[in-house]
Protein backbone atom coordinates (compact mmCIF):
# COMPACT_ATOMS: atom_id res chain seq x y z
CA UNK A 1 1.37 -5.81 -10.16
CA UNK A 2 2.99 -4.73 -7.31
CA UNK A 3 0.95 -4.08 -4.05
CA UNK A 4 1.61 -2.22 -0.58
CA UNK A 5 -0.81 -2.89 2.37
CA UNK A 6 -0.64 -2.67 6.12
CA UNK A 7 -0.71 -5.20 8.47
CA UNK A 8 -2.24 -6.34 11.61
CA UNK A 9 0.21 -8.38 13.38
CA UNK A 10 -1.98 -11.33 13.55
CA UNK A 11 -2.66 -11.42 9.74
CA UNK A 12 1.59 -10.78 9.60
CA UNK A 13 1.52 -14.33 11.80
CA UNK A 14 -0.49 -15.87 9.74
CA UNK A 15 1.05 -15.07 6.86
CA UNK A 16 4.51 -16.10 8.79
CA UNK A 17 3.06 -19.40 9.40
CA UNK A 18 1.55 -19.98 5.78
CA UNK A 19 4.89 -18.65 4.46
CA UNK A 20 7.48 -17.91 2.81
CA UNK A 21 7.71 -14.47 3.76
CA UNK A 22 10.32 -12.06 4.44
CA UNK A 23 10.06 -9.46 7.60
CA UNK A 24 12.16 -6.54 7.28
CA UNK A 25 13.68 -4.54 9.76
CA UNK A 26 14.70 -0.68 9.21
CA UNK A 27 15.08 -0.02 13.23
CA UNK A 28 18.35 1.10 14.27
CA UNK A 29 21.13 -1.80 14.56
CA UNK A 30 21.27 -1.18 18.21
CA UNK A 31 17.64 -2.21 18.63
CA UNK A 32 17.74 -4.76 15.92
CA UNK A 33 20.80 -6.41 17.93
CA UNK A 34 18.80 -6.30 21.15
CA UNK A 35 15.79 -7.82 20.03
CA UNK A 36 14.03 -8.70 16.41
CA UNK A 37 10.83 -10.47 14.65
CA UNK A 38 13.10 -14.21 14.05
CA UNK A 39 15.00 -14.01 10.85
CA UNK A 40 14.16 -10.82 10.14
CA UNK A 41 16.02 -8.78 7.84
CA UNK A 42 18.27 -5.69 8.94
CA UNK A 43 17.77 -2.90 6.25
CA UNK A 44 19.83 0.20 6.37
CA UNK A 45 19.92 2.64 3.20
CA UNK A 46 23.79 1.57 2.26
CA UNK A 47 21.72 -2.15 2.33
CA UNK A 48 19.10 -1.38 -0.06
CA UNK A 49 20.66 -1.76 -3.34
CA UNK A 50 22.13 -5.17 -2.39
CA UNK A 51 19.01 -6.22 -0.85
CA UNK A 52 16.89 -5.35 -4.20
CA UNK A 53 19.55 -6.84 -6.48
CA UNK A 54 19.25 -10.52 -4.06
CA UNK A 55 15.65 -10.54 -2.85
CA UNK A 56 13.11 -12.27 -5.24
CA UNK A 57 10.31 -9.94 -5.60
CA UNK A 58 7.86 -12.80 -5.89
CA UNK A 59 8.25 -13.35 -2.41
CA UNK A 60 5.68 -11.59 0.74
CA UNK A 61 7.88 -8.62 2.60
CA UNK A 62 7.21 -7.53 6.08
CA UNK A 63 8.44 -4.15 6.73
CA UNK A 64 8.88 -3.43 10.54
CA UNK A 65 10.28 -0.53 12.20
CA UNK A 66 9.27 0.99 16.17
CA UNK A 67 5.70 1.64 16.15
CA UNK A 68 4.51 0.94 12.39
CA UNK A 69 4.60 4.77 11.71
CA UNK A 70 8.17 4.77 9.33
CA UNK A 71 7.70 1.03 8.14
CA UNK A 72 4.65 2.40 5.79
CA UNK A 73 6.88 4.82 3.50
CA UNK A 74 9.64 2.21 3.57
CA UNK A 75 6.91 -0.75 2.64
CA UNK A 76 5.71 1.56 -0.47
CA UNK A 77 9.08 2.36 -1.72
CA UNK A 78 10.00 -1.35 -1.49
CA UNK A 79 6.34 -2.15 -4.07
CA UNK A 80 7.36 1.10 -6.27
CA UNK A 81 10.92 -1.08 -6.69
CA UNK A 82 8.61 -4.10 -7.97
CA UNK A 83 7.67 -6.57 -5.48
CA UNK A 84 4.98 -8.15 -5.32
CA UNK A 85 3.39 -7.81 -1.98
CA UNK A 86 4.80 -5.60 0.66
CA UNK A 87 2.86 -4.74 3.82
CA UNK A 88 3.59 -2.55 6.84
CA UNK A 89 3.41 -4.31 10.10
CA UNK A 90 0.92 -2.09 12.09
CA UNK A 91 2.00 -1.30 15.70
CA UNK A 92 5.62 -2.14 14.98
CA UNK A 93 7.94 -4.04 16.64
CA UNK A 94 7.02 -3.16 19.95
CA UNK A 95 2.99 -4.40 19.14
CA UNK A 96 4.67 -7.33 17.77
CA UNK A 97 7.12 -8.15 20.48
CA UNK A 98 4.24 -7.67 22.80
CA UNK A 99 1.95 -10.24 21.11
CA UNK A 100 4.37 -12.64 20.13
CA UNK A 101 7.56 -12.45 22.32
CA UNK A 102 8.56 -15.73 21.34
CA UNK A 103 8.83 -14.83 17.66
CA UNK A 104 11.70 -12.56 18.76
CA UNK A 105 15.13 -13.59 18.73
CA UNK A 106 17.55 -11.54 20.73
């Protein structure tokens, strides 16, 4: 059964470090180019089909946008479309970035 959560940053760390999981980005390219979580995912709507038809559903998603306000609709879409578990990264980038600049590749 599909689930859809948010997340703290530090439990999205953890989870990170326990892996595998997925973070995905639905900022702008212009601020995924400048800086984003490491090998995190760009998602733009003309992305989404592709992305569904590739991903394995088994696996955790991360859904990150600015502040953690647009990454919650996104995350629940993403567990209507049948994975597993899907969280929304609470505070966004920028709470991640200023937590754990070193997970962010530029």
């Amino acid at each position: 059964m599909s689930r859809y959560a948010r997340i703290s940053p530090e439990d999205a760390y953890q989870k990170m470090l326990d892996g595998p999981v997925t973070f995905v980005d639905i900022r702008d390219e212009a601020s995924y180019t400048a800086a984003h979580i490491c090998d995190a995912v760009h998602l733009e709507n003309a992305d989404i089909p592709s992305f569904i038809d590739k991903t394995d559903t088994n696996i955790t998603l991360i859904v990150c946008c600015y502040h953690g306000n647009m990454s919650q609709s996104a995350g629940s879409w993403l567990a209507e479309k049948g994975f597993d578990e899907v969280y929304s990264l609470d505070g966004g980038f920028a709470e991640w970035a200023s937590k754990y600049p070193d997970e962010c590749d530029p």
